[in-house]
C-alpha atoms as a PDB file:
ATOM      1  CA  UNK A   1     -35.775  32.045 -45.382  1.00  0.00           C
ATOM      2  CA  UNK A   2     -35.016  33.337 -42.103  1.00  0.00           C
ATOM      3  CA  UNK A   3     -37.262  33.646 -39.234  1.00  0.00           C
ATOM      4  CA  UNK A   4     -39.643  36.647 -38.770  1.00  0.00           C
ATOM      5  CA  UNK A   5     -38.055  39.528 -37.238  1.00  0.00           C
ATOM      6  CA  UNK A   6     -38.957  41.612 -34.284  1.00  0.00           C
ATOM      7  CA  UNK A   7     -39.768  44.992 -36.306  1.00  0.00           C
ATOM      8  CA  UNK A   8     -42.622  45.517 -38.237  1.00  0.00           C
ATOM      9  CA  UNK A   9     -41.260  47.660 -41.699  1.00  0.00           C
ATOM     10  CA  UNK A  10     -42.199  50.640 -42.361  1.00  0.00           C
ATOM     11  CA  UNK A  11     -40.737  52.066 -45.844  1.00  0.00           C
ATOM     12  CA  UNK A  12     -42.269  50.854 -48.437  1.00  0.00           C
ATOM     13  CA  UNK A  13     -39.853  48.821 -50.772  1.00  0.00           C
ATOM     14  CA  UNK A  14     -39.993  50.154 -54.626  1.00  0.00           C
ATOM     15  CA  UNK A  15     -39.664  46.588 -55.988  1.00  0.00           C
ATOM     16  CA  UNK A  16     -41.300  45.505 -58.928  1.00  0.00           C
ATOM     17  CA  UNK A  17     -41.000  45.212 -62.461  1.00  0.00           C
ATOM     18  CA  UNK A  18     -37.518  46.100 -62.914  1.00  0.00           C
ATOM     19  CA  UNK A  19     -36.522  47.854 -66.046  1.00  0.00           C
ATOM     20  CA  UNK A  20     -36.247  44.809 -68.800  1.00  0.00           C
ATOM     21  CA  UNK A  21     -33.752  46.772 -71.228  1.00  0.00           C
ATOM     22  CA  UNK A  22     -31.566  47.495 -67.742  1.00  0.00           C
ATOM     23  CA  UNK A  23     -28.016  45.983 -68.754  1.00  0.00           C
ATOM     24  CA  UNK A  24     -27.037  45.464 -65.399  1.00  0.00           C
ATOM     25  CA  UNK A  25     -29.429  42.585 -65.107  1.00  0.00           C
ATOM     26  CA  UNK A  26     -28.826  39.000 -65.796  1.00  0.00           C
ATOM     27  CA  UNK A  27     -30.300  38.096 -69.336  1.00  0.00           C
ATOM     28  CA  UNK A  28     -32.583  35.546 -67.646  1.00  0.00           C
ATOM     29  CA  UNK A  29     -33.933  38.109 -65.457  1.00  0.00           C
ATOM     30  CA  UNK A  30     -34.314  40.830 -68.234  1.00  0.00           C
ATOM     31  CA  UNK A  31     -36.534  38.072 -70.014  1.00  0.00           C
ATOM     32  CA  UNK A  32     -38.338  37.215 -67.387  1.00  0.00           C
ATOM     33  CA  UNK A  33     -39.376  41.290 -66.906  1.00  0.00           C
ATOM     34  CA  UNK A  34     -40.178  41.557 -70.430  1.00  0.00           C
ATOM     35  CA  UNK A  35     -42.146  38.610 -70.009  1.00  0.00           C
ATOM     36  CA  UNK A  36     -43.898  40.125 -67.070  1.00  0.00           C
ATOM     37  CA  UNK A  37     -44.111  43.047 -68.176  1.00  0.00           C
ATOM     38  CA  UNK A  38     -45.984  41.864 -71.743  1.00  0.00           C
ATOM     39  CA  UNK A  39     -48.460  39.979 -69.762  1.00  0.00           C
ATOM     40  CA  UNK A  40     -49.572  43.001 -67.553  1.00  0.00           C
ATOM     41  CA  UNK A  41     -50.048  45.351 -70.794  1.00  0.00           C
ATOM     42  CA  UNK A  42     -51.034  42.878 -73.108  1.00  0.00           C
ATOM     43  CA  UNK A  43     -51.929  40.219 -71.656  1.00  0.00           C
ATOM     44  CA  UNK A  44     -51.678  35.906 -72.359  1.00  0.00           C
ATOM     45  CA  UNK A  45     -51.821  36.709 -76.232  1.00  0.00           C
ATOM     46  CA  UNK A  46     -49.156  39.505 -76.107  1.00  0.00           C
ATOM     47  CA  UNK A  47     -46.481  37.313 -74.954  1.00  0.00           C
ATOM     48  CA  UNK A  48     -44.376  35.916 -77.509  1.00  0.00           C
ATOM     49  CA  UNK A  49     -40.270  35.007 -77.738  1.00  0.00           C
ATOM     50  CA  UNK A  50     -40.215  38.010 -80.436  1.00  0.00           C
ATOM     51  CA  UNK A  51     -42.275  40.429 -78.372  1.00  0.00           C
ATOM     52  CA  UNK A  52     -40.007  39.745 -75.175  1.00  0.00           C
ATOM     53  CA  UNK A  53     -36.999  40.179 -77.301  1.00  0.00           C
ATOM     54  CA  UNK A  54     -38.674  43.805 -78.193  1.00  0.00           C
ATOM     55  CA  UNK A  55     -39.439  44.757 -74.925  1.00  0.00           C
ATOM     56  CA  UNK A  56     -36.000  43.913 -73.384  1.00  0.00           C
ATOM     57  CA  UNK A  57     -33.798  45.386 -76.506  1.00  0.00           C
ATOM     58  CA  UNK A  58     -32.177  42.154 -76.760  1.00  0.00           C
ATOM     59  CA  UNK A  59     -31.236  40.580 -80.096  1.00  0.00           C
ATOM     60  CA  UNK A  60     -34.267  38.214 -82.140  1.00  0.00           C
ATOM     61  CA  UNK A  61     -33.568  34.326 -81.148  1.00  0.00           C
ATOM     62  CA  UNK A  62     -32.386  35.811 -77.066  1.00  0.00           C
ATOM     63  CA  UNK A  63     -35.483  34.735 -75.692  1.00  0.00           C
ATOM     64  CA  UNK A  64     -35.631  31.075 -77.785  1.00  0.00           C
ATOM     65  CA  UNK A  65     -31.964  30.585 -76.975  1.00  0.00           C
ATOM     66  CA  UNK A  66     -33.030  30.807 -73.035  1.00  0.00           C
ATOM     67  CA  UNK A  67     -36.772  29.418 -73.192  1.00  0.00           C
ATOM     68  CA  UNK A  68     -37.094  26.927 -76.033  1.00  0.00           C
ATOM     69  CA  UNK A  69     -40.872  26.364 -75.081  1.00  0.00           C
ATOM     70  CA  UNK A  70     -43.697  28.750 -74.076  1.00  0.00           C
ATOM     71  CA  UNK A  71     -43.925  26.840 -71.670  1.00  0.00           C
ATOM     72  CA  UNK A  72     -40.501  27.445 -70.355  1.00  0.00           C
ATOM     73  CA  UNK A  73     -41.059  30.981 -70.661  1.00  0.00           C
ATOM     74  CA  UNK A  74     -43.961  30.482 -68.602  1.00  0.00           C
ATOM     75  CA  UNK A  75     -42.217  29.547 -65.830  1.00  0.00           C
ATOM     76  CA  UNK A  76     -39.463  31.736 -65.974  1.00  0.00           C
ATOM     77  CA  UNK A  77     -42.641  34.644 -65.674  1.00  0.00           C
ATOM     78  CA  UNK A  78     -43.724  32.371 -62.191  1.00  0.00           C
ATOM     79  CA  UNK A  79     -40.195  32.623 -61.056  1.00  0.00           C
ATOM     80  CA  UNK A  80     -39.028  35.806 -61.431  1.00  0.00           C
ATOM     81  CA  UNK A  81     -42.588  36.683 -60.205  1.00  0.00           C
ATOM     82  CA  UNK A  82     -42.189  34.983 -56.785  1.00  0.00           C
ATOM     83  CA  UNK A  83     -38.627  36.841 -56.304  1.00  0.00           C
ATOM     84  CA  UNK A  84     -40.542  40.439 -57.047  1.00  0.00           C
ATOM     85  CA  UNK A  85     -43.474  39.363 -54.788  1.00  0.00           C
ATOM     86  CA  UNK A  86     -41.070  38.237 -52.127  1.00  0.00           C
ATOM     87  CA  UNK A  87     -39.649  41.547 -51.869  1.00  0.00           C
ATOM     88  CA  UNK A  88     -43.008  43.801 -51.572  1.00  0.00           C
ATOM     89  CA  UNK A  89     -44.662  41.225 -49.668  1.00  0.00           C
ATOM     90  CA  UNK A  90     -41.448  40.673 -47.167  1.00  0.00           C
ATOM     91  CA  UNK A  91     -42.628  37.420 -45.173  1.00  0.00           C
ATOM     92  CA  UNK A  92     -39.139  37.957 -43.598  1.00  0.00           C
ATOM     93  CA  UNK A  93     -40.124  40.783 -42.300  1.00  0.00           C
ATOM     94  CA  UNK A  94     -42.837  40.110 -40.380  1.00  0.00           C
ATOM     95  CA  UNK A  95     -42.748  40.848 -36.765  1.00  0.00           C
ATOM     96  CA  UNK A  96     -42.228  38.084 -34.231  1.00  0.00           C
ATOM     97  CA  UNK A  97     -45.593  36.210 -32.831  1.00  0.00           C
ATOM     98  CA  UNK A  98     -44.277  37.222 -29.939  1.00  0.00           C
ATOM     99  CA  UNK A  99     -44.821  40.746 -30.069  1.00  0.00           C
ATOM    100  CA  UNK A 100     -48.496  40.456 -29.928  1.00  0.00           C
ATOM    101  CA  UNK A 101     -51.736  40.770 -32.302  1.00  0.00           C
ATOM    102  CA  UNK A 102     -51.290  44.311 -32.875  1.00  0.00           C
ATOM    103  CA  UNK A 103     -47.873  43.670 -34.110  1.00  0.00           C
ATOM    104  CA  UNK A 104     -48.687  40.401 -36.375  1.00  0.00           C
ATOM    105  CA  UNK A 105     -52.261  43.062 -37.693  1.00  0.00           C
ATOM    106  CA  UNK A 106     -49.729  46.013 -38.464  1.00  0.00           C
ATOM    107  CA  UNK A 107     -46.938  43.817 -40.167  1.00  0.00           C
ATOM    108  CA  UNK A 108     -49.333  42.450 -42.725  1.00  0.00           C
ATOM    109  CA  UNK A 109     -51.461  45.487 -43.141  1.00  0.00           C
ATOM    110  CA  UNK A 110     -48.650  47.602 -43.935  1.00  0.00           C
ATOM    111  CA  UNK A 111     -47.096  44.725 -46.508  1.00  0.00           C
ATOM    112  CA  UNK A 112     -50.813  44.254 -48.368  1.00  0.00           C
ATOM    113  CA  UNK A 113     -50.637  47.934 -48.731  1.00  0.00           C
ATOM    114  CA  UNK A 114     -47.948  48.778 -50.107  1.00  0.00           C
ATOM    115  CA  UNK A 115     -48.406  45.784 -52.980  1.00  0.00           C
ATOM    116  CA  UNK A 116     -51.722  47.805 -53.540  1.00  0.00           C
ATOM    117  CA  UNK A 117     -50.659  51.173 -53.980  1.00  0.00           C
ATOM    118  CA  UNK A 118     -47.176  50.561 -55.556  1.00  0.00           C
ATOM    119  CA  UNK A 119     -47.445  47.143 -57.739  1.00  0.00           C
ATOM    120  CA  UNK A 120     -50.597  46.378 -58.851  1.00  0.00           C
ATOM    121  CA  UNK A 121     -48.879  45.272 -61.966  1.00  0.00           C
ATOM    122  CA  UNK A 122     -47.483  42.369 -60.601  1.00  0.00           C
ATOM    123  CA  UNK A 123     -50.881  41.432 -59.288  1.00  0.00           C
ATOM    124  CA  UNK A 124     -52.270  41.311 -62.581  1.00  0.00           C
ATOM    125  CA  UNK A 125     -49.694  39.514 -63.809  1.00  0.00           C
ATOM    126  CA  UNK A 126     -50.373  36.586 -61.095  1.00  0.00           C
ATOM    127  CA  UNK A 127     -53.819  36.558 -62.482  1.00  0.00           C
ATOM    128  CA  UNK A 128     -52.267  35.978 -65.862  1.00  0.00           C
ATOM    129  CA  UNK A 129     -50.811  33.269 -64.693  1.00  0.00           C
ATOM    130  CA  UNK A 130     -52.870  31.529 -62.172  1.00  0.00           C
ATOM    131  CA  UNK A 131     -55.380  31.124 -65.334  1.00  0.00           C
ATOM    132  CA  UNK A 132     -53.089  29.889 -67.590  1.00  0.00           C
ATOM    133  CA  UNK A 133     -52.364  27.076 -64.911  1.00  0.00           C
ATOM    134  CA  UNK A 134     -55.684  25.999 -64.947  1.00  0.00           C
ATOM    135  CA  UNK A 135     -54.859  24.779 -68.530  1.00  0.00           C
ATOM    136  CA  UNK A 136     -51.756  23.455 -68.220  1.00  0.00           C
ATOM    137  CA  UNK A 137     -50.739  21.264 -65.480  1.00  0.00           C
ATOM    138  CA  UNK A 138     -46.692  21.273 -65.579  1.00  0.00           C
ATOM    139  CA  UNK A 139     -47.573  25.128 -65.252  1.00  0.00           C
ATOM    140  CA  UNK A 140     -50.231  24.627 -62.379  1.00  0.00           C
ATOM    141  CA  UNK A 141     -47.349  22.540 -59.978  1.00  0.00           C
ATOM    142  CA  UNK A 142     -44.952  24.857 -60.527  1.00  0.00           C
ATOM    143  CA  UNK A 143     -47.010  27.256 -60.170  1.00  0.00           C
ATOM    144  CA  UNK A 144     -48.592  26.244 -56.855  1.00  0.00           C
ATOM    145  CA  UNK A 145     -44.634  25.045 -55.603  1.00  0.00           C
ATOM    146  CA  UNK A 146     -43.962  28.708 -55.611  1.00  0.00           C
ATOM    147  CA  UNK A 147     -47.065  29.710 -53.896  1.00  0.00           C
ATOM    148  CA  UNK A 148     -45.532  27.606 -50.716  1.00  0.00           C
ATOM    149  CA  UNK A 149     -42.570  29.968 -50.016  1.00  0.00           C
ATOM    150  CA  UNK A 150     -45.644  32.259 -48.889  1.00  0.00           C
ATOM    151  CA  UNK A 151     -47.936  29.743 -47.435  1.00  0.00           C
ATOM    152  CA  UNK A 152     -45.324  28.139 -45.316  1.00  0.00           C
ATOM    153  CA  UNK A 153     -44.361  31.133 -43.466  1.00  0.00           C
ATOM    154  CA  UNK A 154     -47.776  32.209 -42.777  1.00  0.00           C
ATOM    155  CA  UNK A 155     -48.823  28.823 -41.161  1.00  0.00           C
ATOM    156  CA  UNK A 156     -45.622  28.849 -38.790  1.00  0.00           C
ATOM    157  CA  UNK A 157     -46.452  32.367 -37.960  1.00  0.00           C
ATOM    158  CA  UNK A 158     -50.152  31.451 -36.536  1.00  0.00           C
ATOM    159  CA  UNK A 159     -48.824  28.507 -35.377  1.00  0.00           C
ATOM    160  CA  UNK A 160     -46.768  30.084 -32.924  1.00  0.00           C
ATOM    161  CA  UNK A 161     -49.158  32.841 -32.661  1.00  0.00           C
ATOM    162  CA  UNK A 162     -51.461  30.301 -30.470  1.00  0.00           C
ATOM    163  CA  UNK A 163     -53.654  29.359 -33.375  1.00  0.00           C
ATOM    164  CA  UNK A 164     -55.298  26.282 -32.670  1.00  0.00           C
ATOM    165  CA  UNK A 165     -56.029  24.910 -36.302  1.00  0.00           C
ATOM    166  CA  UNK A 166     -53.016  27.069 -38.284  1.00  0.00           C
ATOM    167  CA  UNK A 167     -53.803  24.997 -41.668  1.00  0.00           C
ATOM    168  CA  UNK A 168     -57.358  26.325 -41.593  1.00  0.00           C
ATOM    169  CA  UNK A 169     -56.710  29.806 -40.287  1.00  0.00           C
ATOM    170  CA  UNK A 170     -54.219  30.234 -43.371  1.00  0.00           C
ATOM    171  CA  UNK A 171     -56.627  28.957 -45.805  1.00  0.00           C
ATOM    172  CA  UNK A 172     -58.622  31.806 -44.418  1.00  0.00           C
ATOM    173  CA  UNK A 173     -55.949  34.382 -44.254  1.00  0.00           C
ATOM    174  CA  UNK A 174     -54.812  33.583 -47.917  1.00  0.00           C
ATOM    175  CA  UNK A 175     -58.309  33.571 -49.163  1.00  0.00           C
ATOM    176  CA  UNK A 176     -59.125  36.940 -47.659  1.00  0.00           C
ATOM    177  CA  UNK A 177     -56.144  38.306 -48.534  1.00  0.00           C
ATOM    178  CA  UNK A 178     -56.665  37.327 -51.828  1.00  0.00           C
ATOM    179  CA  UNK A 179     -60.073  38.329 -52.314  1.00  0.00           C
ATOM    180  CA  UNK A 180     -59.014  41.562 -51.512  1.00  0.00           C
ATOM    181  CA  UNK A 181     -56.505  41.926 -54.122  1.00  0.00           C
ATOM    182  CA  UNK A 182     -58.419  41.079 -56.730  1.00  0.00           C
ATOM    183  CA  UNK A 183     -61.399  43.182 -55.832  1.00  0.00           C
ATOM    184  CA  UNK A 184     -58.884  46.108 -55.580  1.00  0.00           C
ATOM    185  CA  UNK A 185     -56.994  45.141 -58.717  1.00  0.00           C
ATOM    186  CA  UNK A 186     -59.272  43.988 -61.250  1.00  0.00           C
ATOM    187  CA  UNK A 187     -63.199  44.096 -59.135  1.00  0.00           C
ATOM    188  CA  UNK A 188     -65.730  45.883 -58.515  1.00  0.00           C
ATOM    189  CA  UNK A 189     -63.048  48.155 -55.734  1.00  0.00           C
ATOM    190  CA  UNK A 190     -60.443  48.912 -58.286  1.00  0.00           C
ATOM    191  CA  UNK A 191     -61.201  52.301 -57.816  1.00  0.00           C
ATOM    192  CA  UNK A 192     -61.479  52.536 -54.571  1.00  0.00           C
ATOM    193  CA  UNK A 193     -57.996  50.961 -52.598  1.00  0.00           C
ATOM    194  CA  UNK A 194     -58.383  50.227 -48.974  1.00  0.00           C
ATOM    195  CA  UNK A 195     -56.586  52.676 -46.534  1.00  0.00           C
ATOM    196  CA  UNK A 196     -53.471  51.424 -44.557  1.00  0.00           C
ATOM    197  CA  UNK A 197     -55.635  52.126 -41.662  1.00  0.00           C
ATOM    198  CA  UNK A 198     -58.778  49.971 -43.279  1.00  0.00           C
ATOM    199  CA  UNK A 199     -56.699  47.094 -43.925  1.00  0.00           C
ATOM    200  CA  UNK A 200     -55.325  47.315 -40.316  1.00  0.00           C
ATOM    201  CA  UNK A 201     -59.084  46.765 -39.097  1.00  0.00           C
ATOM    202  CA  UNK A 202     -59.844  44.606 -41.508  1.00  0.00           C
ATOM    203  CA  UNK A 203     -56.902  41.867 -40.785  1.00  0.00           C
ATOM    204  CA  UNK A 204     -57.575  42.910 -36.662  1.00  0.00           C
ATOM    205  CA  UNK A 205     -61.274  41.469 -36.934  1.00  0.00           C
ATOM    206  CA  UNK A 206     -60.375  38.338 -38.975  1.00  0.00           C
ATOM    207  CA  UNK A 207     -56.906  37.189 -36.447  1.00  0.00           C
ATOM    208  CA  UNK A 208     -59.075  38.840 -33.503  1.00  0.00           C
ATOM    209  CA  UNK A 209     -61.406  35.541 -34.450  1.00  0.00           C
ATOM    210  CA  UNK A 210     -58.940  32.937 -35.020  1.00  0.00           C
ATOM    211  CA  UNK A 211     -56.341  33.967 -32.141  1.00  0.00           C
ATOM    212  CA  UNK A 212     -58.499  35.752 -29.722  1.00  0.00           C
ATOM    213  CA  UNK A 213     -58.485  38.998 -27.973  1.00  0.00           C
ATOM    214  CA  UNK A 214     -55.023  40.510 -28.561  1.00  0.00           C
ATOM    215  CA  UNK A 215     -53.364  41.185 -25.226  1.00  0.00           C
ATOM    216  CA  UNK A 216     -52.048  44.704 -26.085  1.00  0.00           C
END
């Protein structure tokens, strides 16, 4: 991963569930869509070998031959999750701590929104997931191994930001961020989806308190 840029992004980035029947894919990666894609229509009990096989047009046994286990199949969904995530959420992307609080509020605004409005599916998806990892432990490390390439970035980034406890204040970024998502995705807001400009306020009161006033 390399370090954040200097320009906040500003197109949005049509990444998500990639066509599973697309030929031009990898087989793994067509079965991990299918699989992705089963567990944000159908849910946990939707996904089997045979109904992934469906779903990406691919011969009966495809899915066995490359996932023996559900389990297996499980983490090929966390995977292949965390690759899509990566590339609507674009930690990369983010601008440099340098370049102020306005910058660092704008960056992540504008990268919440745009998972919002354009993949929501993948967000229900994670929620798949994260519960099944409750119940399954090999699931719940990998799980929570892929959650780092996220984490990590975030904590450098207040780090060098000036925040004096950066552990904490991404415990507190993550769970707000969070708490948002699911409120907009499956709560009491799904309805009702935060404005680019809401979510710009919203992340400018919560860094305003951990970094201080921004000196913009």
């Amino acid at each position: 991963m390399t370090a954040p840029g200097s320009a906040v992004p500003h197109d949005p980035v049509p990444h998500g569930i990639t066509a599973p029947r697309d030929t031009a894919l990898p087989r793994a990666d067509r079965i991990a869509d299918a699989a992705l894609v089963l567990l944000a229509e159908r849910g946990m009990r939707g996904l089997t070998h045979r109904a992934v096989d469906e779903v990406a047009q691919l011969p009966q046994g495809s899915t066995s031959n490359s996932a023996r286990t559900r389990l297996a199949l499980l983490e090929s969904a966390v995977r292949r999750l965390a690759v899509l995530e990566g590339r609507v959420l674009t930690v990369d992307e983010l601008p440099s701590p340098t370049g102020g609080l306005r910058a660092l509020v704008d960056g992540l605004a504008l990268a919440l929104h745009r998972y919002l409005t354009l993949h929501p599916q993948l967000l229900v998806c994670r929620y798949e997931l994260a519960l099944e990892a409750t119940r399954r432990p090999e699931l719940r490390a990998f799980f929570d191994d892929t959650g780092r390439q996220f984490r990590e970035p975030l904590t450098a980034l207040l780090r060098a930001a000036g925040s004096r406890d950066p552990e904490r204040h991404t415990l507190s970024l993550v769970a707000w961020t969070e708490g948002i998502m699911f409120s907009c995705v499956a709560g009491s807001y799904h309805a009702a989806v935060p404005s680019l400009t809401e979510l710009r306020e919203g992340f400018g009161e919560l860094l305003h308190g951990m970094l201080g006033p921004s000196d913009d």
